[in-house]
N, C-alpha and C. Protein backbone atom coordinates (compact mmCIF):
# COMPACT_ATOMS: atom_id res chain seq x y z
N UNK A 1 -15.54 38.25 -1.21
CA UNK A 1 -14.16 38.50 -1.57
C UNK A 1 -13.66 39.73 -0.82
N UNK A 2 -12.43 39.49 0.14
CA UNK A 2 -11.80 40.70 0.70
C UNK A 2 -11.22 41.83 -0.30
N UNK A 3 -11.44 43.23 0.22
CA UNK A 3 -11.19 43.93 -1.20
C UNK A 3 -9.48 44.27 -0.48
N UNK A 4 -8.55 44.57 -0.89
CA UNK A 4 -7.25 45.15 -0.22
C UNK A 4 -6.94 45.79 -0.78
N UNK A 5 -6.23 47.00 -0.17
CA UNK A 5 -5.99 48.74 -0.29
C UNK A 5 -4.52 48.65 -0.59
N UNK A 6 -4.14 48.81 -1.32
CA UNK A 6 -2.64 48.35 -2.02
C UNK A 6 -1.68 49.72 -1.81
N UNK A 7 -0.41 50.02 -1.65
CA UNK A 7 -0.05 51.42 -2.08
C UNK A 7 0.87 51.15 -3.84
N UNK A 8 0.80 51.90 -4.36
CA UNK A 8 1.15 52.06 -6.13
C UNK A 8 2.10 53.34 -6.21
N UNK A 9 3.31 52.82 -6.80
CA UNK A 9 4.05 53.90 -6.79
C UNK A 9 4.05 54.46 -8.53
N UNK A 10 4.11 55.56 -8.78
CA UNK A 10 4.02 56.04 -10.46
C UNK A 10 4.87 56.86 -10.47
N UNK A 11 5.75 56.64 -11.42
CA UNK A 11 6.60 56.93 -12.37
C UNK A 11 6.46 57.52 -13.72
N UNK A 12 7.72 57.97 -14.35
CA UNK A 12 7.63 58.19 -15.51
C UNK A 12 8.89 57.90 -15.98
N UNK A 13 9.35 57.24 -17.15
CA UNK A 13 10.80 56.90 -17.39
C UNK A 13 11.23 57.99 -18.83
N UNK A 14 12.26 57.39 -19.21
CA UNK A 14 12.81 58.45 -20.49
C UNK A 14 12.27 58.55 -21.34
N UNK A 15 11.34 57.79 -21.63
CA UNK A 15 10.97 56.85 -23.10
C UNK A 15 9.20 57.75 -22.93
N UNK A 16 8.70 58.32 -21.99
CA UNK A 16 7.69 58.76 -21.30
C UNK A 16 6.54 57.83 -21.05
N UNK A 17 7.12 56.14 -20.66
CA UNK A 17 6.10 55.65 -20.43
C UNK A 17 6.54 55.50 -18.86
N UNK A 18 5.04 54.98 -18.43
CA UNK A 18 4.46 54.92 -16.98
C UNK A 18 4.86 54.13 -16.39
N UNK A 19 5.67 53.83 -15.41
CA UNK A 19 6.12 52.76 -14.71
C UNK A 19 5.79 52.47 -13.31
N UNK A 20 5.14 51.69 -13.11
CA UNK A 20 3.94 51.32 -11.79
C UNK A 20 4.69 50.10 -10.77
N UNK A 21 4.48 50.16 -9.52
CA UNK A 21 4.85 49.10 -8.38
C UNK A 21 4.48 48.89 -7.20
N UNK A 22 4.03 48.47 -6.99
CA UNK A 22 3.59 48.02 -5.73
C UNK A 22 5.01 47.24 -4.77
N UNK A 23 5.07 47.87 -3.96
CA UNK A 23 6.09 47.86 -2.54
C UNK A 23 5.88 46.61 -1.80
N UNK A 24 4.67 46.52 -1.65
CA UNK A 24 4.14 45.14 -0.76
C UNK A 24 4.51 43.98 -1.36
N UNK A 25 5.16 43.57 -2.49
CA UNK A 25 5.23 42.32 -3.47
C UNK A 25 7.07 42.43 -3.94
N UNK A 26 7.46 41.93 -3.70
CA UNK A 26 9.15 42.08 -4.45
C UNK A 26 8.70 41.72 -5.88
N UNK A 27 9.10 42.64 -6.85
CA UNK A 27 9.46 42.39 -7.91
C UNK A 27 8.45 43.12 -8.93
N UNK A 28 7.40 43.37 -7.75
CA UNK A 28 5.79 43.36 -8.27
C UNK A 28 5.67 45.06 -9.38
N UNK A 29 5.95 44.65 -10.74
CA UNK A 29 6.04 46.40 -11.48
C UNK A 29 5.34 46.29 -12.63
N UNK A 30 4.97 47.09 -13.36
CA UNK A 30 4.74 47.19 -14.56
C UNK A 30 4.56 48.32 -15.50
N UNK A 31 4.14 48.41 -16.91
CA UNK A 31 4.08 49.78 -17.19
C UNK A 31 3.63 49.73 -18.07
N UNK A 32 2.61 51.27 -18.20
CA UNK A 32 1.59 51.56 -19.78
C UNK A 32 2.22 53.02 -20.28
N UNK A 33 1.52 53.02 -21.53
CA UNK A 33 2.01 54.44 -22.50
C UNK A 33 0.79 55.29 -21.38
N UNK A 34 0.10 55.22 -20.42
CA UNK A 34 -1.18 56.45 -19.98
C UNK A 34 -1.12 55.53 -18.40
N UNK A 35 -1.40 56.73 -17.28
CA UNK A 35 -1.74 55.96 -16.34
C UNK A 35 -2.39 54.99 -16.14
N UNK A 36 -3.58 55.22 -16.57
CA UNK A 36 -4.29 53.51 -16.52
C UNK A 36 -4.08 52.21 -17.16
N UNK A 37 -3.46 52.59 -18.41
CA UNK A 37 -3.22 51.42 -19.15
C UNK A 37 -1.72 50.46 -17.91
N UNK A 38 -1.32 52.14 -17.26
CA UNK A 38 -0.06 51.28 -16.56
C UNK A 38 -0.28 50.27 -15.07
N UNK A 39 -1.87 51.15 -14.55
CA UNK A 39 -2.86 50.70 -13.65
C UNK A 39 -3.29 49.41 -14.07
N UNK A 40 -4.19 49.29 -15.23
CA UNK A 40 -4.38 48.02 -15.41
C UNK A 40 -3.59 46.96 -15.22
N UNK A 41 -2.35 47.26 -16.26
CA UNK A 41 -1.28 46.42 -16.02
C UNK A 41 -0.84 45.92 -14.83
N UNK A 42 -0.25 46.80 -14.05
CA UNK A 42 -0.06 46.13 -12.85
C UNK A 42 -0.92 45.32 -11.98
N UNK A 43 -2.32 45.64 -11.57
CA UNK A 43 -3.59 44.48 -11.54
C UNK A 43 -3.37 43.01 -11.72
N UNK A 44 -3.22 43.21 -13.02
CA UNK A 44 -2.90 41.52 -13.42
C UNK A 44 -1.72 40.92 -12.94
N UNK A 45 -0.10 41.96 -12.69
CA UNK A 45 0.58 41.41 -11.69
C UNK A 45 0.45 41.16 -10.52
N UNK A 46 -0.73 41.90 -9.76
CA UNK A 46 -0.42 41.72 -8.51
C UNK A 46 -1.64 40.55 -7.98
N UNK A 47 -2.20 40.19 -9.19
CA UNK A 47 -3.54 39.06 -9.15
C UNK A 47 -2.43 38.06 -9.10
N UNK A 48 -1.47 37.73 -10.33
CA UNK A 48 -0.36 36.85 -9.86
C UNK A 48 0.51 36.17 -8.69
N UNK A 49 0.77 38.04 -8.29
CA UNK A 49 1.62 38.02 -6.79
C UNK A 49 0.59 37.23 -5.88
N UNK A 50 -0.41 37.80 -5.84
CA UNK A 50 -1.35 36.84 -4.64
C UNK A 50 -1.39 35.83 -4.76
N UNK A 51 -1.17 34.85 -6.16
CA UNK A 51 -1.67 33.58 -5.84
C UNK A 51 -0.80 32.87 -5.57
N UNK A 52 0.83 33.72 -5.47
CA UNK A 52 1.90 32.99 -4.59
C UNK A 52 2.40 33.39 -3.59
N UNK A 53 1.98 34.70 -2.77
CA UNK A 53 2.31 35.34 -1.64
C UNK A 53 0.78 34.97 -0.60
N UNK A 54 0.42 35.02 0.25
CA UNK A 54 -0.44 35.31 0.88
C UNK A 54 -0.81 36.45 1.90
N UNK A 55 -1.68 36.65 2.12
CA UNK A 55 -2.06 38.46 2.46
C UNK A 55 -1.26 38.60 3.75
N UNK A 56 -0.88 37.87 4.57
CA UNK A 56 -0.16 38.06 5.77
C UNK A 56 0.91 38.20 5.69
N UNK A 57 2.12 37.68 4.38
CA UNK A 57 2.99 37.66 4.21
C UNK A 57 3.86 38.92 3.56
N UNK A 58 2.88 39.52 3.25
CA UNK A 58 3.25 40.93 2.54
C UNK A 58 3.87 41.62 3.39
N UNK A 59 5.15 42.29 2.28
CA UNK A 59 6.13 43.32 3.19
C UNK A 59 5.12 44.62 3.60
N UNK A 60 5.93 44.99 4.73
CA UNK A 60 4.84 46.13 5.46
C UNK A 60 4.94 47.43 4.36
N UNK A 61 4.55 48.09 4.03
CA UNK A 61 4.51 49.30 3.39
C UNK A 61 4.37 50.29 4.37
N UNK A 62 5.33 51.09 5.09
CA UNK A 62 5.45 52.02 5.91
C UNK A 62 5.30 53.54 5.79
N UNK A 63 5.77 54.30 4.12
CA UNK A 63 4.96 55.78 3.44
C UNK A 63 6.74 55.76 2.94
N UNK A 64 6.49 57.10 2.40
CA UNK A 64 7.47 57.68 1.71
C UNK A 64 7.73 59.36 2.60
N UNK A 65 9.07 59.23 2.08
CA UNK A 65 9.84 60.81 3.01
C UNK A 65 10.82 61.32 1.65
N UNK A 66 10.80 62.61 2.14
CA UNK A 66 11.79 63.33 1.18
C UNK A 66 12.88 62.77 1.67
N UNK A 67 14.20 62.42 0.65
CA UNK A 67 15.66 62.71 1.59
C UNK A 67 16.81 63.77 1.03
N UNK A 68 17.29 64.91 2.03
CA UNK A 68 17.74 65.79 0.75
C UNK A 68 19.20 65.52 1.24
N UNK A 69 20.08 64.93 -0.12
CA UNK A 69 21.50 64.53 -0.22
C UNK A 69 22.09 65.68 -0.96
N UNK A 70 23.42 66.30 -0.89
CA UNK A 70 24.25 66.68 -1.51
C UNK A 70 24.55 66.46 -2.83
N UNK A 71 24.75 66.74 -4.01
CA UNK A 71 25.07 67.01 -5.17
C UNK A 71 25.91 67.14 -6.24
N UNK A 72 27.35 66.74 -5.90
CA UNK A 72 28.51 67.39 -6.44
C UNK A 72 28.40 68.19 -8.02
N UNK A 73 28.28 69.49 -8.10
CA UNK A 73 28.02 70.29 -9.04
C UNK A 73 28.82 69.88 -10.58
């Protein structure tokens, strides 16, 4: 079994639970009350995503950049 190196984005929302996504999958999110529970979670989505995307088809995941915008006070 090929193992694949995923990138996972983590969050935190209002409510202070964990909100998890993977970039490579449209749609592909999920979320726990503790990082891992939000880790796990997403797992089982992205076991999903694979069995209707295939590994070549995945959007490229390119990194993340600061962007600093203006503010109106």
């Amino acid at each position: 079994m090929e193992k694949l190196h995923l990138p996972i984005i983590i969050e935190v929302d209002e409510d202070g639970y964990y909100i998890v996504s993977c970039p490579v999958f449209k749609g592909c999110h999920s979320y726990g009350e503790t990082i891992d529970e939000a880790l796990e979670n997403i797992k089982e989505v992205i076991d999903m995503c694979l069995e209707e995307t295939k590994v070549e088809e995945l959007n490229k995941f390119v990194g993340f950049r600061d962007l600093e915008v203006a503010q109106d006070a």
